[in-house]
C-alpha atoms as a PDB file:
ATOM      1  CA  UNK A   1      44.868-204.170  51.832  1.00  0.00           C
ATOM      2  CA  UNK A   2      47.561-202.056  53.131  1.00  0.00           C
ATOM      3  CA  UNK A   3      48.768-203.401  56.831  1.00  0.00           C
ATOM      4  CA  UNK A   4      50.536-200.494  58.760  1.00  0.00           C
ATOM      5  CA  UNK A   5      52.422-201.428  62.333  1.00  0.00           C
ATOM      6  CA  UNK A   6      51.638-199.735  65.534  1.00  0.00           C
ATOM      7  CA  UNK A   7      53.760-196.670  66.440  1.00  0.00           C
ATOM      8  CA  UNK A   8      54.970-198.570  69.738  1.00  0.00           C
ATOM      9  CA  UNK A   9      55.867-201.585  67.358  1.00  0.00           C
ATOM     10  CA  UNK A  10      59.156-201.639  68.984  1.00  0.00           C
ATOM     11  CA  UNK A  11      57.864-202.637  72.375  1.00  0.00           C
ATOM     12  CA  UNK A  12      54.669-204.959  71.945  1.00  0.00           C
ATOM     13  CA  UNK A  13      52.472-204.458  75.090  1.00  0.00           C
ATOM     14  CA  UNK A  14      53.019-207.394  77.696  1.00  0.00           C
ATOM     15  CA  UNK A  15      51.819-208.078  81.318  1.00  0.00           C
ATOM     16  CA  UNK A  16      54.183-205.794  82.415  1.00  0.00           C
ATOM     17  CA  UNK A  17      53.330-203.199  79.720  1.00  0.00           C
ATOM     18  CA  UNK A  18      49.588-203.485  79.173  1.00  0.00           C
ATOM     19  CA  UNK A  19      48.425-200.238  77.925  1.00  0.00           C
ATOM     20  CA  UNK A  20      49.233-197.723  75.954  1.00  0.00           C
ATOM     21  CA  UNK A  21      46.995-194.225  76.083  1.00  0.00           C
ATOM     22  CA  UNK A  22      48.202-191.791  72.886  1.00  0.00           C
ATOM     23  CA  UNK A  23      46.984-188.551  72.046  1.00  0.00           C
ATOM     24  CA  UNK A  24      45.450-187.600  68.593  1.00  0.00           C
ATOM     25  CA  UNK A  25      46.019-184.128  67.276  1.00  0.00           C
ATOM     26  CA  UNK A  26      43.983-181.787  64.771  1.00  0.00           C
ATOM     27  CA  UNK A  27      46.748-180.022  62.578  1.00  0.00           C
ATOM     28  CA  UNK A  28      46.241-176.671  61.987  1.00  0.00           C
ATOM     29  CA  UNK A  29      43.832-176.964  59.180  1.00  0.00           C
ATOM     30  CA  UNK A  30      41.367-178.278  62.092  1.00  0.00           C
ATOM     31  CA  UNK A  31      40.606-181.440  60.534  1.00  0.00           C
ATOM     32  CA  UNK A  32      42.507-184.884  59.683  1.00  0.00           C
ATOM     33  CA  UNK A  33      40.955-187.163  57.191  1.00  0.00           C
ATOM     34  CA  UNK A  34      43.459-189.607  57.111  1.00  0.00           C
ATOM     35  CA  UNK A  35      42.781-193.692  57.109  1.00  0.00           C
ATOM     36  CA  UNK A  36      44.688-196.436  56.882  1.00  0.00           C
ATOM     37  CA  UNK A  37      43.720-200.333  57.152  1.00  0.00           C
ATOM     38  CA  UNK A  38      46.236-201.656  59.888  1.00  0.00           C
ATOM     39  CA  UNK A  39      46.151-204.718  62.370  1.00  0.00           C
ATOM     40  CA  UNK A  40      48.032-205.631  65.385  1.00  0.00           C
ATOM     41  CA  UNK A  41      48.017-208.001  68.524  1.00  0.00           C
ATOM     42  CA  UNK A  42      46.591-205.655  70.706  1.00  0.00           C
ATOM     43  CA  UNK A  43      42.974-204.272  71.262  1.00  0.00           C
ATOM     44  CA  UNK A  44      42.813-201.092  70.118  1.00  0.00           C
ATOM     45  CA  UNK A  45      39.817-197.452  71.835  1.00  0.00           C
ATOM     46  CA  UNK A  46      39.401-194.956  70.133  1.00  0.00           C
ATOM     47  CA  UNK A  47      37.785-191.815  71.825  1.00  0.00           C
ATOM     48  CA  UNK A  48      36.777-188.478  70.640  1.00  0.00           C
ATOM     49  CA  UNK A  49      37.043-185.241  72.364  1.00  0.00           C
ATOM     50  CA  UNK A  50      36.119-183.174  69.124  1.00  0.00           C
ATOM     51  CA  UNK A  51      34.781-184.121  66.218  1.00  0.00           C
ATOM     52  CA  UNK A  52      33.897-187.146  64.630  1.00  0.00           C
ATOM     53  CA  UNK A  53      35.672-190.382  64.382  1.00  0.00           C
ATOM     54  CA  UNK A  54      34.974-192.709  61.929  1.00  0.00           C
ATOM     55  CA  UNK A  55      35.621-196.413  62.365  1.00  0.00           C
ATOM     56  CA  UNK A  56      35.623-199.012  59.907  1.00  0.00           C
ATOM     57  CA  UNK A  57      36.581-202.671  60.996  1.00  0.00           C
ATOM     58  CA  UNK A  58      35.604-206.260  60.830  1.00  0.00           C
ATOM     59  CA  UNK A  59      33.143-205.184  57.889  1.00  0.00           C
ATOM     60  CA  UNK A  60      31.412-202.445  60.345  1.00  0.00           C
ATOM     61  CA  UNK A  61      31.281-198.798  59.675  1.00  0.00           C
ATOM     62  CA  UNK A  62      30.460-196.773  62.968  1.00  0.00           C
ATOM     63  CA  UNK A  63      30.877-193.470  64.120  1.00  0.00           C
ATOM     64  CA  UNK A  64      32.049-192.057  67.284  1.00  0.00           C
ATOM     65  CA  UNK A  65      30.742-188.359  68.414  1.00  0.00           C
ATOM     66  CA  UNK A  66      32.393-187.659  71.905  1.00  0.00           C
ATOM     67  CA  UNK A  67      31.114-189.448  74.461  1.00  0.00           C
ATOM     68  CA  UNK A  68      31.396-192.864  72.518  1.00  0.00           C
ATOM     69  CA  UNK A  69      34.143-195.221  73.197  1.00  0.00           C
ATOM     70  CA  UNK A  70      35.457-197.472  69.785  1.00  0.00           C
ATOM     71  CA  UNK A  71      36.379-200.818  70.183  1.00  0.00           C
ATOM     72  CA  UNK A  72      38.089-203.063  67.995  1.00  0.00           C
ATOM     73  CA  UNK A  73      39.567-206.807  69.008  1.00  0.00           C
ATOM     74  CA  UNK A  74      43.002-207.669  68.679  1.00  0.00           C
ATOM     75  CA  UNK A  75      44.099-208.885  65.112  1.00  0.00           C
ATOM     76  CA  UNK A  76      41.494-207.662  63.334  1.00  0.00           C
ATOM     77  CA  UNK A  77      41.819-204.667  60.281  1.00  0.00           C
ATOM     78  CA  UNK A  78      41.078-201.579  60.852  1.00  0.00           C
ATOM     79  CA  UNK A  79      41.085-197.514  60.048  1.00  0.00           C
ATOM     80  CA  UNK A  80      39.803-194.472  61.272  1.00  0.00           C
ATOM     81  CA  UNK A  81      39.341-190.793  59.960  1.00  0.00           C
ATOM     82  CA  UNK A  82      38.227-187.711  61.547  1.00  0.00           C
ATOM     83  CA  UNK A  83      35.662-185.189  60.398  1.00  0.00           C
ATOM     84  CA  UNK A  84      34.604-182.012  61.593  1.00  0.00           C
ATOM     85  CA  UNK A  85      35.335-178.571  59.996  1.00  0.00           C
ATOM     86  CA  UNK A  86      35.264-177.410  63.807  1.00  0.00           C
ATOM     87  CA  UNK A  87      38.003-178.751  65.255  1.00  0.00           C
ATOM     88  CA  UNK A  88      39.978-176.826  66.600  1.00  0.00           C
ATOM     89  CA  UNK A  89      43.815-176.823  66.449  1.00  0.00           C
ATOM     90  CA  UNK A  90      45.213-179.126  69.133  1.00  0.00           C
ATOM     91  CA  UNK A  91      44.204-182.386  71.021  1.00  0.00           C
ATOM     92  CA  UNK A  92      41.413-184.484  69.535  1.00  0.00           C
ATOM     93  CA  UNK A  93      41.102-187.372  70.983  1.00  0.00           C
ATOM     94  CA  UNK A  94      43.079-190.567  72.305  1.00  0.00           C
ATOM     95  CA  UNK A  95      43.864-194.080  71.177  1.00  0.00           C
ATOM     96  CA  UNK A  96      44.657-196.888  74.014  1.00  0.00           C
ATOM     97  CA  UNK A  97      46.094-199.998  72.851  1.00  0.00           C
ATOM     98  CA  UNK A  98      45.553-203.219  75.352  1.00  0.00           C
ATOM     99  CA  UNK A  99      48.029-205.882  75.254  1.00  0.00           C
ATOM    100  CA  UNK A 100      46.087-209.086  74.409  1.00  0.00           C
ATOM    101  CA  UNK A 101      45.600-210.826  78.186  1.00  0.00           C
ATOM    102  CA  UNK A 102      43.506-207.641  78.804  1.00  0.00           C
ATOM    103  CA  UNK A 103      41.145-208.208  75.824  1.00  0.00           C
ATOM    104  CA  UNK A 104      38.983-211.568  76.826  1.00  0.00           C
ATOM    105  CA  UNK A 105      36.504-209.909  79.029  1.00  0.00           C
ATOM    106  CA  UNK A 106      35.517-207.103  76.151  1.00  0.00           C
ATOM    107  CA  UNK A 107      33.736-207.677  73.316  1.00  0.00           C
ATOM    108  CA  UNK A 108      34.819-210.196  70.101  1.00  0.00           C
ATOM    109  CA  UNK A 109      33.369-207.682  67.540  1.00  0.00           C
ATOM    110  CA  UNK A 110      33.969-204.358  67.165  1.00  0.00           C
ATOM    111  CA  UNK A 111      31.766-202.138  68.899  1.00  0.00           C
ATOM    112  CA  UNK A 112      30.762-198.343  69.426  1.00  0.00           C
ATOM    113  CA  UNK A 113      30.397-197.911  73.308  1.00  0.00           C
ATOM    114  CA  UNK A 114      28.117-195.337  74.975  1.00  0.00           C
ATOM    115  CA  UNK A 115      31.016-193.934  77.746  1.00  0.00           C
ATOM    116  CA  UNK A 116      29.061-193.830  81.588  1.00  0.00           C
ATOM    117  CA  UNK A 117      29.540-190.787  84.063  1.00  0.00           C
ATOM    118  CA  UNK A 118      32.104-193.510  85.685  1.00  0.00           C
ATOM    119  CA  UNK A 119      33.825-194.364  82.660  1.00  0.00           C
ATOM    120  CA  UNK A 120      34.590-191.034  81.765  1.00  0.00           C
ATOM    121  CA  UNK A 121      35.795-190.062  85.114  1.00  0.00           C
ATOM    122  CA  UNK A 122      38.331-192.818  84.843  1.00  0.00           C
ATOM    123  CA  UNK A 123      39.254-192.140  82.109  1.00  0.00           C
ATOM    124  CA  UNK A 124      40.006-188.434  82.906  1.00  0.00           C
ATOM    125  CA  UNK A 125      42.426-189.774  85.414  1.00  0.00           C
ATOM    126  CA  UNK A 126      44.005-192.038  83.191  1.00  0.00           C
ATOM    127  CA  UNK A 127      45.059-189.012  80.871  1.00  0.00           C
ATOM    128  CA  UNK A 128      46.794-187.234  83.211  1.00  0.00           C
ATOM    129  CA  UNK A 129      49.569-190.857  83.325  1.00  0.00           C
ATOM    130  CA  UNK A 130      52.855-188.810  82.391  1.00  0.00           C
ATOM    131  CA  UNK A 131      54.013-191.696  80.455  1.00  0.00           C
ATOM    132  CA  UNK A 132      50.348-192.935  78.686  1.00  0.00           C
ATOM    133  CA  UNK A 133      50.480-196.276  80.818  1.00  0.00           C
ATOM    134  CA  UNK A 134      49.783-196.943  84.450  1.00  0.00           C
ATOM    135  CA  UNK A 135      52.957-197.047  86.511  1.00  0.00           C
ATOM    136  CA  UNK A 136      52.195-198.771  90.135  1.00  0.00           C
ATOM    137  CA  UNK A 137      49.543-200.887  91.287  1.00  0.00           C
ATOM    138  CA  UNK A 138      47.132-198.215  92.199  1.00  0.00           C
ATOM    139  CA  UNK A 139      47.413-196.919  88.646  1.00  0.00           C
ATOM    140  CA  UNK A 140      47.037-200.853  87.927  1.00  0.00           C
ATOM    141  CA  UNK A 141      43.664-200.761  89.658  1.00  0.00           C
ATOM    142  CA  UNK A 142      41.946-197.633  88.132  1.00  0.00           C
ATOM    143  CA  UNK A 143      43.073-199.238  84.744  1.00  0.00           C
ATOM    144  CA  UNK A 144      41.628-202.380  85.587  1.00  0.00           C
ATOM    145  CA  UNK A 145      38.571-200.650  86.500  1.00  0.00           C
ATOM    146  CA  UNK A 146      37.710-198.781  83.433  1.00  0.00           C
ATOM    147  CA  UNK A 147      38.269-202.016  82.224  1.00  0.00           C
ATOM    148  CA  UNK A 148      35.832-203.512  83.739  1.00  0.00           C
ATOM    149  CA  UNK A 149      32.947-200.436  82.926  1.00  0.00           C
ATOM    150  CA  UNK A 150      33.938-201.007  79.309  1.00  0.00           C
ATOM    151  CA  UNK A 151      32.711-204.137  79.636  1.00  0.00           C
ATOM    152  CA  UNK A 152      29.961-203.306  81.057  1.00  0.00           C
ATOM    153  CA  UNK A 153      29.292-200.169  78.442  1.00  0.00           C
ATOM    154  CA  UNK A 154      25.925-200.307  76.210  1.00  0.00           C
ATOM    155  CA  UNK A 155      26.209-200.909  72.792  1.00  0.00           C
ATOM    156  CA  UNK A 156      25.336-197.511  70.621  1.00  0.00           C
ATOM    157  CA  UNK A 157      22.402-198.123  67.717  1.00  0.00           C
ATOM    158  CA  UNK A 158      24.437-196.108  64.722  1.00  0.00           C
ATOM    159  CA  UNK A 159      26.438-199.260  63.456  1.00  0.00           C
ATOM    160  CA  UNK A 160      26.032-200.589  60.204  1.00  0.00           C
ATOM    161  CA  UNK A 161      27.294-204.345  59.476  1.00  0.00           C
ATOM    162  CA  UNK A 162      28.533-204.920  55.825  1.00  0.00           C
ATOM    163  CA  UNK A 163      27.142-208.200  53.708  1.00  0.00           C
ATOM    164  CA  UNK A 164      29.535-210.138  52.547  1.00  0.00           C
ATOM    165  CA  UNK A 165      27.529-211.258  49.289  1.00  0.00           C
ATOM    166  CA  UNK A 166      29.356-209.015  46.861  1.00  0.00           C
ATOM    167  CA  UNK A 167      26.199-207.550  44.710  1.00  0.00           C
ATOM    168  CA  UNK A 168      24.704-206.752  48.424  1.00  0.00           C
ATOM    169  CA  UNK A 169      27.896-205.405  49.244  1.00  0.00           C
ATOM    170  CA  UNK A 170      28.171-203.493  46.552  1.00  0.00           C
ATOM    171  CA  UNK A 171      24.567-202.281  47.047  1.00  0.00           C
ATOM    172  CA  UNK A 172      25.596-201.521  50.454  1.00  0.00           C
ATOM    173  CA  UNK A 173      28.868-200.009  49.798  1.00  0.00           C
ATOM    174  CA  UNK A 174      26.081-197.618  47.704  1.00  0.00           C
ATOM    175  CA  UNK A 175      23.751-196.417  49.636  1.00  0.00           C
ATOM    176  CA  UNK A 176      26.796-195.795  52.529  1.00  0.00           C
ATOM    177  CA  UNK A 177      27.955-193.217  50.443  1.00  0.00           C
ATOM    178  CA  UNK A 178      24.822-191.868  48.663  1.00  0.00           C
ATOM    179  CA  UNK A 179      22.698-192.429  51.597  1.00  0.00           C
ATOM    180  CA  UNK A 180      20.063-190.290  49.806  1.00  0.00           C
ATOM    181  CA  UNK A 181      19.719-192.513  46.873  1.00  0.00           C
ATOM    182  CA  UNK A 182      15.790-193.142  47.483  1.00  0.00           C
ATOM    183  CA  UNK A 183      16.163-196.711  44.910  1.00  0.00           C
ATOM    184  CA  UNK A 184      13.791-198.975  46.582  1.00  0.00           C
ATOM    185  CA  UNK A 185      14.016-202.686  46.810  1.00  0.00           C
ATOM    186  CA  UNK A 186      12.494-203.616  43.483  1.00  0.00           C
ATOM    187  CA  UNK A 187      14.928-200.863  41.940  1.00  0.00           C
ATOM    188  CA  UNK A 188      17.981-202.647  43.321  1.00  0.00           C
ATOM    189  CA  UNK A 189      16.868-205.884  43.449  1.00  0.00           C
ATOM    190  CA  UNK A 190      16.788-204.900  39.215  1.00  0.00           C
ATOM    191  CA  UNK A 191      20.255-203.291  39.708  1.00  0.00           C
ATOM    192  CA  UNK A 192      22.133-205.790  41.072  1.00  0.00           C
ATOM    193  CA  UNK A 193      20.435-208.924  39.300  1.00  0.00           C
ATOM    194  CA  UNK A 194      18.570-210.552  42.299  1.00  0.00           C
ATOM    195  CA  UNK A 195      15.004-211.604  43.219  1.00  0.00           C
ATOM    196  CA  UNK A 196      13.797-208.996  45.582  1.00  0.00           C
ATOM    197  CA  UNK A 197      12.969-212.533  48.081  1.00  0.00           C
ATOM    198  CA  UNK A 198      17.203-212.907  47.916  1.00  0.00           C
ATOM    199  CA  UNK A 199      17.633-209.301  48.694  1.00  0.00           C
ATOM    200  CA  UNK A 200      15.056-209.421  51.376  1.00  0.00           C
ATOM    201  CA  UNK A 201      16.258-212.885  52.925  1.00  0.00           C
ATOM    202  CA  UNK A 202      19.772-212.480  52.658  1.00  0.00           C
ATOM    203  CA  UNK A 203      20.222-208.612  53.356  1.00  0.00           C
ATOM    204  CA  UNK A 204      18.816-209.385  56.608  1.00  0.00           C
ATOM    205  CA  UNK A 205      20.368-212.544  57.258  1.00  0.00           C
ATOM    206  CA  UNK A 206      24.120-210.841  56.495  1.00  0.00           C
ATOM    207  CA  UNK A 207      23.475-207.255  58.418  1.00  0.00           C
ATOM    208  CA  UNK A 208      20.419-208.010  61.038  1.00  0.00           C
ATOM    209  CA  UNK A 209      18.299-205.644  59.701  1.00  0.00           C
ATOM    210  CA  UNK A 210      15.630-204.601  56.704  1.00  0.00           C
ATOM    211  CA  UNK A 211      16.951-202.449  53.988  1.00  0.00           C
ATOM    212  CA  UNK A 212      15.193-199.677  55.202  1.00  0.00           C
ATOM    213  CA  UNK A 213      16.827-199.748  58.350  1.00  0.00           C
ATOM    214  CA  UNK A 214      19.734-199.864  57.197  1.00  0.00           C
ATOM    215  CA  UNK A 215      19.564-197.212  54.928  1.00  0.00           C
ATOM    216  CA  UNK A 216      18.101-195.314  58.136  1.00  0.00           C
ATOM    217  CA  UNK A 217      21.305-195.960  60.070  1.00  0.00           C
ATOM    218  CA  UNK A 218      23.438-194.655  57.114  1.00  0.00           C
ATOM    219  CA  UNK A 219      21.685-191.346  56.437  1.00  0.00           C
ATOM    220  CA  UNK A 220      22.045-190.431  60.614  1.00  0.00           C
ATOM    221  CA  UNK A 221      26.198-191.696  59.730  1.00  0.00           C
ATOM    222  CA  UNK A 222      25.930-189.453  56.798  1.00  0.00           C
ATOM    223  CA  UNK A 223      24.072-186.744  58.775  1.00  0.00           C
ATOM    224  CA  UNK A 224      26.295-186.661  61.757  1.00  0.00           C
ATOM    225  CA  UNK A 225      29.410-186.262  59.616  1.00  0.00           C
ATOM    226  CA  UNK A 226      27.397-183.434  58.069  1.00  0.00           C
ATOM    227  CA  UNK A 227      26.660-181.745  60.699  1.00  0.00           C
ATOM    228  CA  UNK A 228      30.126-181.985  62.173  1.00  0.00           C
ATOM    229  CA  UNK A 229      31.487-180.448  59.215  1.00  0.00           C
ATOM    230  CA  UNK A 230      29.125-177.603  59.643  1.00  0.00           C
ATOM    231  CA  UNK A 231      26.202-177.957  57.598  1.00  0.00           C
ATOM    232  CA  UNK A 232      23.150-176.755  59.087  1.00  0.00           C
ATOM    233  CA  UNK A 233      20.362-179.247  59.879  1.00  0.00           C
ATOM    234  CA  UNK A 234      18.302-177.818  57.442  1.00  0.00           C
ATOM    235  CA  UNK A 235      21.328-178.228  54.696  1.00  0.00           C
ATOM    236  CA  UNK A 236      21.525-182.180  56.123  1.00  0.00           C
ATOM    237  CA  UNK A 237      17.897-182.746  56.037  1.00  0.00           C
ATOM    238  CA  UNK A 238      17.576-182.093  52.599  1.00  0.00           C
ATOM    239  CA  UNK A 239      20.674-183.481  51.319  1.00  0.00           C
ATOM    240  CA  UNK A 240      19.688-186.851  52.809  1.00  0.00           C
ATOM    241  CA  UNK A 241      16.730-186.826  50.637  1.00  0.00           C
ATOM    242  CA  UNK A 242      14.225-186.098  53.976  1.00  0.00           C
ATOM    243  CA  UNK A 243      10.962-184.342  52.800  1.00  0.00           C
ATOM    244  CA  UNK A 244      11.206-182.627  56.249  1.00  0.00           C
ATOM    245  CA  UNK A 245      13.074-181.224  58.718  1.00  0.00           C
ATOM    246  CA  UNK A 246      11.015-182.196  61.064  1.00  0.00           C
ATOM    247  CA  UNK A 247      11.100-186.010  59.853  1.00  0.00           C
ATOM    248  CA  UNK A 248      14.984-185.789  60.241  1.00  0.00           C
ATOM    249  CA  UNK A 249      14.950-184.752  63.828  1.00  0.00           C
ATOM    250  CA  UNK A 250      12.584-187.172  64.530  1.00  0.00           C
ATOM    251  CA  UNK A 251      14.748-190.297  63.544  1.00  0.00           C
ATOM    252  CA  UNK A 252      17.341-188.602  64.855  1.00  0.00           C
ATOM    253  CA  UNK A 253      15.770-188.253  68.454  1.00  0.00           C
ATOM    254  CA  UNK A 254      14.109-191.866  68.148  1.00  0.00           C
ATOM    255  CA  UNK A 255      17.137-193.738  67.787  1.00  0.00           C
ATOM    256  CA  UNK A 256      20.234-191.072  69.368  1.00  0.00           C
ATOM    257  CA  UNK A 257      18.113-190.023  71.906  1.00  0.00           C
ATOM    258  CA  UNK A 258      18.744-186.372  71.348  1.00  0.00           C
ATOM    259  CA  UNK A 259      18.331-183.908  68.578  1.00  0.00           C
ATOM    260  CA  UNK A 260      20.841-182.896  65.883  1.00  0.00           C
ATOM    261  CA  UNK A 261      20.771-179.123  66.979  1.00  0.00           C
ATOM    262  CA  UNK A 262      22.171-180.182  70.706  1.00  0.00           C
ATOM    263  CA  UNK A 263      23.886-183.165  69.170  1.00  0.00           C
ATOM    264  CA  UNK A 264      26.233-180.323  68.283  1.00  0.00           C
ATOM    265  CA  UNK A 265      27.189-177.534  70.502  1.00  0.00           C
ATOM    266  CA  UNK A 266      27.299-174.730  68.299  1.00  0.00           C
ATOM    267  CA  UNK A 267      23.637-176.432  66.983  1.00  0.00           C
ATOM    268  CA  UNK A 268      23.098-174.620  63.445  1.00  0.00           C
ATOM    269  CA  UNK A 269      19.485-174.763  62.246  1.00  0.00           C
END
């Protein structure tokens, strides 16, 4: 594991230097797929104002469309990528480090945060700090406050938690990146060289859910980083192994709350 230090590593953040907000930048190709594992003392946000973020940490692999705030506690490993063929040249999205003291109140895992109507409207005022940090009290305040809605933020559905067994892991680790793979639990149960009762019992006992849950969650991962790279839902649907368009949207609806064609504002079909 490669551990990378902060850009601002030459001034930790402090009481008296408690955040730091930093843009992210597309280059010119439109897209970054860069990731590095990295840890620090502070809490570290990511949020997306194009594209797709993708956020692996403390065994967790989330995504972040815009709209969704990343969180991940101090000290813990960590890297990000971003996806989208659409992207467009220019700013992408911005990173806020929290100096520890600030970090108690949010979550101790790392979590993908729906952004509210107030949220965001802080937040839009906290871009516009010349120098990425608050620099009087009021500034203080309105920082303290977005703070506070983070906190309050509801958890988004599309995480997936790692096992740590390493055949389920590897399993896992699988059907992440071949979420189409349509194996069922006798055929990996046979793969790996467990009982399918151990894959059942301890699968959920390591992630929370079923293996077909699971492997739900990671086809809509899979599908939004599709679709943000410009497939068309059709394209997706299929290439996730769906037997239906139609069946696609609807898991996509059921658990996003929205449909993959106004998931995405240019919405190919």
């Amino acid at each position: 594991m490669h551990l990378h230090p902060p850009p601002f590593e030459e001034r930790r953040l402090s009481a008296d230097f408690p955040m730091r907000l930093t843009p992210t930048h597309a280059g010119l190709s439109g897209t970054d797929k860069g990731k590095h594992i990295h840890c620090h003392p502070e809490g570290q946000m990511y949020i997306a104002l194009q594209g797709l973020i993708v956020l692996e940490a403390g065994g967790n692999r989330t995504v972040l469309p815009p709209g969704r705030l990343g969180w991940v506690p101090p000290q813990m490993a960590h890297g990000a990528s971003v996806h989208g063929s659409k992207l467009r040249p220019g700013l992408a999205g911005y990173t806020l480090h929290l100096a520890p003291s600030l970090c108690d109140a949010l979550p101790a895992q790392p979590q993908v945060l729906r952004l509210s109507p107030v949220a965001s409207a802080l937040f839009e005022r906290m871009r516009g700090w010349p120098q990425g940090a608050p620099a009087d009290a009021a500034e203080h305040r309105l920082m303290m406050v977005f703070l506070d809605e983070i906190g309050r933020a509801e958890p988004d559905p599309l995480r997936l938690i790692m096992p740590r067994h390493p055949r389920l892991l590897a399993m896992a680790t699988s059907i992440a990146e071949n979420p189409a793979d349509e194996t069922d639990l006798d055929g990996w149960a046979e793969r790996i060289g467990l009982s399918r009762r151990s894959v059942t019992r301890h699968f959920r006992a390591e992630t929370g859910m079923s293996l077909v849950e699971w492997r739900q969650i990671a086809r809509l991962q899979k599908g939004m980083e599709l679709l943000t790279a410009g497939e068309s839902v059709t394209t997706v649907a299929m290439n996730l192994g769906y037997d239906s368009v139609s069946s696609f949207i609807a898991l996509f609806r059921r658990i996003l709350g929205t449909t993959p064609a106004k998931f995405l504002p240019w919405g190919h079909v």
